[in-house]
C-alpha atoms as a PDB file:
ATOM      1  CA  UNK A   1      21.111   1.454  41.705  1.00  0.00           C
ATOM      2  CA  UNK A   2      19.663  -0.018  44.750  1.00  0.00           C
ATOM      3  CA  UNK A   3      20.736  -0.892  48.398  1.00  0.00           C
ATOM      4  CA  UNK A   4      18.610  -4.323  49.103  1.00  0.00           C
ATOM      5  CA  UNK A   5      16.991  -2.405  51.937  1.00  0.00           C
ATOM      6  CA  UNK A   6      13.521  -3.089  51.349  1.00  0.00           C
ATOM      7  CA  UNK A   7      11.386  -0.169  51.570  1.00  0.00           C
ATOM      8  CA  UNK A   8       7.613  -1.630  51.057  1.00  0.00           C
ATOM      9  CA  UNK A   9       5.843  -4.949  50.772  1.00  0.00           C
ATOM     10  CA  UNK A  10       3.621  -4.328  47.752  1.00  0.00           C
ATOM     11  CA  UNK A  11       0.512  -6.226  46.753  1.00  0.00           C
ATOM     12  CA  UNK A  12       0.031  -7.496  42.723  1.00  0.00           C
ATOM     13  CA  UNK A  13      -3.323  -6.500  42.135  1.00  0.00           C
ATOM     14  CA  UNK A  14      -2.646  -7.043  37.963  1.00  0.00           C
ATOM     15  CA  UNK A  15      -1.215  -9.637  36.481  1.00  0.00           C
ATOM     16  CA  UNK A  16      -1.387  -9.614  32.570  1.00  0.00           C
ATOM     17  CA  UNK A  17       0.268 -11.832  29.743  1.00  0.00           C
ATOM     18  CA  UNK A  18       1.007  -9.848  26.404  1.00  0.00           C
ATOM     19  CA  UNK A  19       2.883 -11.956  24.169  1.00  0.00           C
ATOM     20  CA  UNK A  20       6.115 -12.216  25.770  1.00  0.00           C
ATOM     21  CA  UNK A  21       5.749  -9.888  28.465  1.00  0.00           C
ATOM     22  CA  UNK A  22       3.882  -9.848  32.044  1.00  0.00           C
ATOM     23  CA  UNK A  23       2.499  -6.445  32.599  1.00  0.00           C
ATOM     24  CA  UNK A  24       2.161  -6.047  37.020  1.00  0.00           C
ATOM     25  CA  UNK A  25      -0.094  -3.960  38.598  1.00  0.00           C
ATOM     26  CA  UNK A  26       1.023  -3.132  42.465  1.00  0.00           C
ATOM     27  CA  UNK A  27      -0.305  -1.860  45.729  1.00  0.00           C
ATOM     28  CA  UNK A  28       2.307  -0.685  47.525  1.00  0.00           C
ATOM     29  CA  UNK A  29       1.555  -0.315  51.342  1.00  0.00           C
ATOM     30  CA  UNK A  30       4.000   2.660  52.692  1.00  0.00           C
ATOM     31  CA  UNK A  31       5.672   4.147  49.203  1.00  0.00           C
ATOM     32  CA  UNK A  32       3.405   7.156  48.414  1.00  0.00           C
ATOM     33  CA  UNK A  33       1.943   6.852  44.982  1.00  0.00           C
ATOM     34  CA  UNK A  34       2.274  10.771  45.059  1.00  0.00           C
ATOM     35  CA  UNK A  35       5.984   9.951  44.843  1.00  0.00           C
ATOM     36  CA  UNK A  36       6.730   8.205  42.077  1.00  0.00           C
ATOM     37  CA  UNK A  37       6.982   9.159  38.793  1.00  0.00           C
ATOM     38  CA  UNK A  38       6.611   7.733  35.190  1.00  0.00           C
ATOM     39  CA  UNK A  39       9.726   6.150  33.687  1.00  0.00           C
ATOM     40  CA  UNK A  40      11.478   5.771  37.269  1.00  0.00           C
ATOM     41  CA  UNK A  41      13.049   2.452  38.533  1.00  0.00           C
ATOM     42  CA  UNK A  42      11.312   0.443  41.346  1.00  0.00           C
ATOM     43  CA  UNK A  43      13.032  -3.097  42.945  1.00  0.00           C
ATOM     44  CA  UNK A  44       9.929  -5.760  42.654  1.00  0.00           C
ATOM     45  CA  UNK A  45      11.780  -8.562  44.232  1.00  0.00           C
ATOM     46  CA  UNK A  46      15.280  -7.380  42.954  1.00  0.00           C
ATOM     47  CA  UNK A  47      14.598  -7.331  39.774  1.00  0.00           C
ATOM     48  CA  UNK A  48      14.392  -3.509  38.803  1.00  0.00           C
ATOM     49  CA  UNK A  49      10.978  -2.660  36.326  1.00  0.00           C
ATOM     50  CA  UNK A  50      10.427   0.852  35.254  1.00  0.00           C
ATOM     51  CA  UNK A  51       6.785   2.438  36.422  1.00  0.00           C
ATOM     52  CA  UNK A  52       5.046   2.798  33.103  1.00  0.00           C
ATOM     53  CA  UNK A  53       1.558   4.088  34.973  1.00  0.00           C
ATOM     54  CA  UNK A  54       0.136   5.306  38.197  1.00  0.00           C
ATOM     55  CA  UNK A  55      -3.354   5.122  39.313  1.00  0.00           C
ATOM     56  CA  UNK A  56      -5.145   5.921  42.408  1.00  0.00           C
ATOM     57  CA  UNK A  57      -4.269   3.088  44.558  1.00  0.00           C
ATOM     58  CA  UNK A  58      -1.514   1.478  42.280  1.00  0.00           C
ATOM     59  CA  UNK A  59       1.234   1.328  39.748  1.00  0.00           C
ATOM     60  CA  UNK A  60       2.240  -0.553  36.309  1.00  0.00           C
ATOM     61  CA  UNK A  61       5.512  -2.057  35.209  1.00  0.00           C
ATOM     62  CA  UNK A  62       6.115  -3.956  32.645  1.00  0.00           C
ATOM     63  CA  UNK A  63       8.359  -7.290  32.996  1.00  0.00           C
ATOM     64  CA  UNK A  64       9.602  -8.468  29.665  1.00  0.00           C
ATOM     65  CA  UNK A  65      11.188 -11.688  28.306  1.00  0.00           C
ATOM     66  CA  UNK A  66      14.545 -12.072  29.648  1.00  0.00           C
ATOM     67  CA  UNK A  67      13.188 -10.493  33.264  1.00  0.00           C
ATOM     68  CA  UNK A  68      10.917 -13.554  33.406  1.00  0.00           C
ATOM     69  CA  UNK A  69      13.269 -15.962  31.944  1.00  0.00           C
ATOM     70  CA  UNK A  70      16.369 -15.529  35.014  1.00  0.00           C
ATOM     71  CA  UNK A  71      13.603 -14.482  37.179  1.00  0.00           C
ATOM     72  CA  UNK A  72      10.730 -15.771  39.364  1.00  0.00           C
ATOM     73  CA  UNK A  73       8.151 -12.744  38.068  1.00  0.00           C
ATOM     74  CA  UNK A  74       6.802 -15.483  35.670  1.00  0.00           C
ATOM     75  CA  UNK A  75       4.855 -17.310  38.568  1.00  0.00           C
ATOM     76  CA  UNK A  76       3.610 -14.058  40.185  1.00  0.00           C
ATOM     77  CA  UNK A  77      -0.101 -14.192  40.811  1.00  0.00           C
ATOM     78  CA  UNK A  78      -2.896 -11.726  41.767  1.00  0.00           C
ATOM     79  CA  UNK A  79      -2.543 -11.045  45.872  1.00  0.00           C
ATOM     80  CA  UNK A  80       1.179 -12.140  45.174  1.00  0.00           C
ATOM     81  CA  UNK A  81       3.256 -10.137  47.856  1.00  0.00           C
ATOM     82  CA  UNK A  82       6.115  -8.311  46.055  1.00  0.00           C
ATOM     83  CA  UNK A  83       9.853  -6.519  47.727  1.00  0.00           C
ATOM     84  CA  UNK A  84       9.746  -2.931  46.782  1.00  0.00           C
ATOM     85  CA  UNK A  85      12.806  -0.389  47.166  1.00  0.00           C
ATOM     86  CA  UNK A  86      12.872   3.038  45.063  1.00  0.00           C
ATOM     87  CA  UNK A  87      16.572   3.729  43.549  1.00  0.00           C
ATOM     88  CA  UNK A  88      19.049   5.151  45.578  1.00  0.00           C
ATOM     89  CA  UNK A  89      18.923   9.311  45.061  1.00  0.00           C
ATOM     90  CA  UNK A  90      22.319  11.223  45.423  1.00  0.00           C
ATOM     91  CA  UNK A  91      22.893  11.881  49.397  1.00  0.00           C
ATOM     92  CA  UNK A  92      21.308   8.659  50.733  1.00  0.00           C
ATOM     93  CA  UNK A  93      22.537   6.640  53.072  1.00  0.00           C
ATOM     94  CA  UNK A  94      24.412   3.283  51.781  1.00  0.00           C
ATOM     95  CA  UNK A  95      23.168   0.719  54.906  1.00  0.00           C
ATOM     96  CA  UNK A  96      23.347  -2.531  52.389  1.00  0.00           C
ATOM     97  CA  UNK A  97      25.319  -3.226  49.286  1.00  0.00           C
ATOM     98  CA  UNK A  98      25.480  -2.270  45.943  1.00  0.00           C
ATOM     99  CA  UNK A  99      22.454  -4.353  44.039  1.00  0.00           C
ATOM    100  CA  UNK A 100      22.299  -3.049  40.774  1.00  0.00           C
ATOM    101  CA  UNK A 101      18.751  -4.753  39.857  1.00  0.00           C
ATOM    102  CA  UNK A 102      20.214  -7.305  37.440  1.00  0.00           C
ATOM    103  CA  UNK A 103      18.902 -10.971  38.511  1.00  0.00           C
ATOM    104  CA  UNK A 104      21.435 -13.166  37.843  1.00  0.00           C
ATOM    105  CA  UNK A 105      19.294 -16.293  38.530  1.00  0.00           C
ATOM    106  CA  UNK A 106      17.636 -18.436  40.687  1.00  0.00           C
ATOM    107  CA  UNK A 107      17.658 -20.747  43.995  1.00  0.00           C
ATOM    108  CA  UNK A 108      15.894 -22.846  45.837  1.00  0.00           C
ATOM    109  CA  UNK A 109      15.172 -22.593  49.279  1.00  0.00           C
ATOM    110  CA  UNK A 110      16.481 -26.238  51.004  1.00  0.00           C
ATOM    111  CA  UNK A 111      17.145 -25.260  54.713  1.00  0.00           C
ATOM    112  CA  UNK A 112      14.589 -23.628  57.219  1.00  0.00           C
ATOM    113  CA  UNK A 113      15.596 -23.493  60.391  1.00  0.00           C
ATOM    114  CA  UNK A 114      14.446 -21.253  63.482  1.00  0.00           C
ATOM    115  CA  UNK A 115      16.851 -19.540  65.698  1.00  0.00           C
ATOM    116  CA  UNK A 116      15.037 -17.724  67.902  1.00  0.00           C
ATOM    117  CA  UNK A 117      16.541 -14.481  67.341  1.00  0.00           C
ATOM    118  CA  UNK A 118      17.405 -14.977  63.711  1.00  0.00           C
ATOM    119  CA  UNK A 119      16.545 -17.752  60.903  1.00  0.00           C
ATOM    120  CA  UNK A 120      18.815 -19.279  59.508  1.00  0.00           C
ATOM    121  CA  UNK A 121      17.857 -19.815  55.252  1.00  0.00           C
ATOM    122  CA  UNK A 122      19.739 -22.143  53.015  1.00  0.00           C
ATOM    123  CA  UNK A 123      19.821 -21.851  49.212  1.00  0.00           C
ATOM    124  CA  UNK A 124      20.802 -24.211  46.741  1.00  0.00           C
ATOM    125  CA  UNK A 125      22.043 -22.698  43.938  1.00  0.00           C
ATOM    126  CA  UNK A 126      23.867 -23.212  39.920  1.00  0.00           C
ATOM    127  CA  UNK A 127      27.729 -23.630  39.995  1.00  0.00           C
ATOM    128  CA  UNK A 128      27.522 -20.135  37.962  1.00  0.00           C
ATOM    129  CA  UNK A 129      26.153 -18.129  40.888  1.00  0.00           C
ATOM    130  CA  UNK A 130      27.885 -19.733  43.433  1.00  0.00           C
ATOM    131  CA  UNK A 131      31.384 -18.868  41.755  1.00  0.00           C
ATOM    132  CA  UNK A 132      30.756 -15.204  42.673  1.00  0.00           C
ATOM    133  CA  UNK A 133      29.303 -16.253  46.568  1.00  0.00           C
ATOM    134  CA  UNK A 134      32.115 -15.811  49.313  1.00  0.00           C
ATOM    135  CA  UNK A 135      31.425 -16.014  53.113  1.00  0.00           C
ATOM    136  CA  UNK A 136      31.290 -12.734  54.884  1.00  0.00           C
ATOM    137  CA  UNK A 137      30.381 -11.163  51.257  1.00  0.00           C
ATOM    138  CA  UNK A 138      26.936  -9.855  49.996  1.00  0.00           C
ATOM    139  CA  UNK A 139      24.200 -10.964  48.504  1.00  0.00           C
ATOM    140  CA  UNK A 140      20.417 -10.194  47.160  1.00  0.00           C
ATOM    141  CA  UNK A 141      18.026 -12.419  47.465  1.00  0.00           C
ATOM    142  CA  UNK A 142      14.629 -11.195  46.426  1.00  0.00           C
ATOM    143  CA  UNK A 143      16.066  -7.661  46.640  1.00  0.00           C
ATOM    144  CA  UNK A 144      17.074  -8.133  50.048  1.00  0.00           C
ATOM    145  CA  UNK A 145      20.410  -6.975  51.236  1.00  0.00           C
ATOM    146  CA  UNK A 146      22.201 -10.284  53.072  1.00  0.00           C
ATOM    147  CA  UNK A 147      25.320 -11.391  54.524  1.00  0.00           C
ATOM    148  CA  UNK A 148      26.621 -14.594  53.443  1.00  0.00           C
ATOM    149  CA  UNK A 149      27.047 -17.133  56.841  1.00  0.00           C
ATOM    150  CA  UNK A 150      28.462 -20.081  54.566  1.00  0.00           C
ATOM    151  CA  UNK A 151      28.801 -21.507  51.015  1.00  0.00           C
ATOM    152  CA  UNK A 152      29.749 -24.933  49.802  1.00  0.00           C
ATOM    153  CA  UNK A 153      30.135 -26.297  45.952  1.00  0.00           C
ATOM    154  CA  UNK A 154      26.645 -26.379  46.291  1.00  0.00           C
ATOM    155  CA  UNK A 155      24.178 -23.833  48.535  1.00  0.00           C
ATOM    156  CA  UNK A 156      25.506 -20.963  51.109  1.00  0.00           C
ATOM    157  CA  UNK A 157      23.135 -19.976  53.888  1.00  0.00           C
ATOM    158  CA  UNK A 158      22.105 -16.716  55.470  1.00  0.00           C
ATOM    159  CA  UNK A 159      20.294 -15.490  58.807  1.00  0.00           C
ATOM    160  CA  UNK A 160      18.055 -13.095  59.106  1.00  0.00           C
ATOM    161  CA  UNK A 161      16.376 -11.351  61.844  1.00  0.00           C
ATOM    162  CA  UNK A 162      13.131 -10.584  62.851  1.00  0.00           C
ATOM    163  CA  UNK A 163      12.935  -7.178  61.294  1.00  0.00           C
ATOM    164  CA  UNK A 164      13.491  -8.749  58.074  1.00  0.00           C
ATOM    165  CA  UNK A 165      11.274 -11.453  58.444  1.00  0.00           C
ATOM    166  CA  UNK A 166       8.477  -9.272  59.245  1.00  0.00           C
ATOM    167  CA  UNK A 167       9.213  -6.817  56.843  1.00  0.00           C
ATOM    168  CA  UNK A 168      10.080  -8.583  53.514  1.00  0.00           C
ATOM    169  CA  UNK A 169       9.005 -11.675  51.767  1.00  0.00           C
ATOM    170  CA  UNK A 170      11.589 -14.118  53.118  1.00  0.00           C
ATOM    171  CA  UNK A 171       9.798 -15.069  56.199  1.00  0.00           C
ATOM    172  CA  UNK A 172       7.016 -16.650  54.331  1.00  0.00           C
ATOM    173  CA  UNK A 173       9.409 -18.699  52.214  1.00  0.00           C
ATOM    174  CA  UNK A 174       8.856 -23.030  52.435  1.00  0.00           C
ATOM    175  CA  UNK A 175      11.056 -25.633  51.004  1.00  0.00           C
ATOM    176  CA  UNK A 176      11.131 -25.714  48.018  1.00  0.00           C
ATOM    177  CA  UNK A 177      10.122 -22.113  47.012  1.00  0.00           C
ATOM    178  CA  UNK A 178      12.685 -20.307  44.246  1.00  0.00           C
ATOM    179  CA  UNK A 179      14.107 -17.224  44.908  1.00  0.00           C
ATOM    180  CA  UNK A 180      15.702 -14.428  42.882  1.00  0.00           C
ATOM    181  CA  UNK A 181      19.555 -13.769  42.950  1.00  0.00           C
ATOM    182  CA  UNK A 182      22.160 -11.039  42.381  1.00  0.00           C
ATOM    183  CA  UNK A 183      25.842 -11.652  43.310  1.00  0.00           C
ATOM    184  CA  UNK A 184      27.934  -9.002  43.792  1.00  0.00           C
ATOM    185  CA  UNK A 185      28.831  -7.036  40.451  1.00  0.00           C
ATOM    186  CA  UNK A 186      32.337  -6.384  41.632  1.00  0.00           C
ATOM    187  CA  UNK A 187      33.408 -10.361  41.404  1.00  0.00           C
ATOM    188  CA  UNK A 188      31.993 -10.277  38.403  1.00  0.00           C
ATOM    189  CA  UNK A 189      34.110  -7.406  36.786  1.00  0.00           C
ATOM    190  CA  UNK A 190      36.839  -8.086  38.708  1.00  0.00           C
ATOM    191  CA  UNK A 191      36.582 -11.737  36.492  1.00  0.00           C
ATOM    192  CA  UNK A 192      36.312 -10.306  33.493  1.00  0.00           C
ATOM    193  CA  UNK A 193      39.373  -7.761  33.880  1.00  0.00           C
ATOM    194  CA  UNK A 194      41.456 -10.711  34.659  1.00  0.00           C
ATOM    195  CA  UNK A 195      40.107 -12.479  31.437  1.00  0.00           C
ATOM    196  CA  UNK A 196      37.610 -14.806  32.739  1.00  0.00           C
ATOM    197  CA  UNK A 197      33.945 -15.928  31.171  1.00  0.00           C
ATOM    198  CA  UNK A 198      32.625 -12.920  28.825  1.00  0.00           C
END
């Protein structure tokens, strides 16, 4: 379990095809390596990858087929700059939302606009994400904790502000660039409870 507070901008230093998996090397910048452990959970742009090795300057996670099939891993390149957040630990503090790791699929940026203080990103996004979008609710987009500013049949928008920009991978985003998404889990088992989709 994760909060969509981003903890690190990590660097892909490895980027290898086996078969049906991508194996990812990273350099994180701030998250000691002396920290992290085999078989633990790391966020790489929401999509939660377990550390399979840990080297001197770096670590290795594996993403396999249905990661890189809802997600955008698949394009990730060497120098690619990645979200990190560790899993929540028992005791810490709960500043976003739940984000379980999960991607539930994918949108495309179509609205860049500059604020000053904040900027302002719209998404267009699949009829089955959207169903679970509400204004005022959360979402994670490439791990990142957000509130929803407005949603239509087709895109919703968020703002973010310059700590986020800075400090995460959104900032760099053009038109046209795909992004990872996880609604919120509670829509989604609050839909099945009442006998919706399976």
């Amino acid at each position: 379990m994760f909060t969509g507070l981003v903890e690190d901008l990590g660097t892909v230093v490895r980027a290898d095809r086996r078969s049906d998996a991508l194996i990812l090397g990273v350099r994180p910048t701030r998250i000691p390596l002396g920290e992290l452990v085999i078989g633990e959970s790391v966020c790489h742009d929401g999509a939660c990858l377990t550390v399979t090795e840990i080297a001197r300057d770096s670590f290795t996670v594996l993403a396999g087929a249905e990661t890189l099939e809802r997600t955008t891993l698949a394009k990730v390149r060497i120098g690619s700059r990645v979200n990190l957040e560790r899993s929540l630990k028992v005791g810490d503090r709960m500043g976003g939302h739940w984000v379980t790791g999960h991607i539930d699929g994918t949108g495309e940026l179509s609205i860049r606009r500059d604020m000053g203080a904040n900027l302002v990103l719209g998404f267009h996004a699949g009829p089955h994400l959207l169903k679970y979008i509400v204004e005022k609710g959360s979402i994670a987009i490439n791990g990142v904790s957000l509130t929803v500013n407005a949603v239509d049949a087709e895109s919703f928008s968020v703002a973010i502000i310059p700590h986020t920009r800075d400090w995460t991978t959104l900032g760099a985003l053009t038109l046209g660039d795909r992004v990872n998404l996880e609604t919120d889990i509670l829509a989604k088992h609050v839909e099945k409870l009442l006998g919706g989709p399976k």
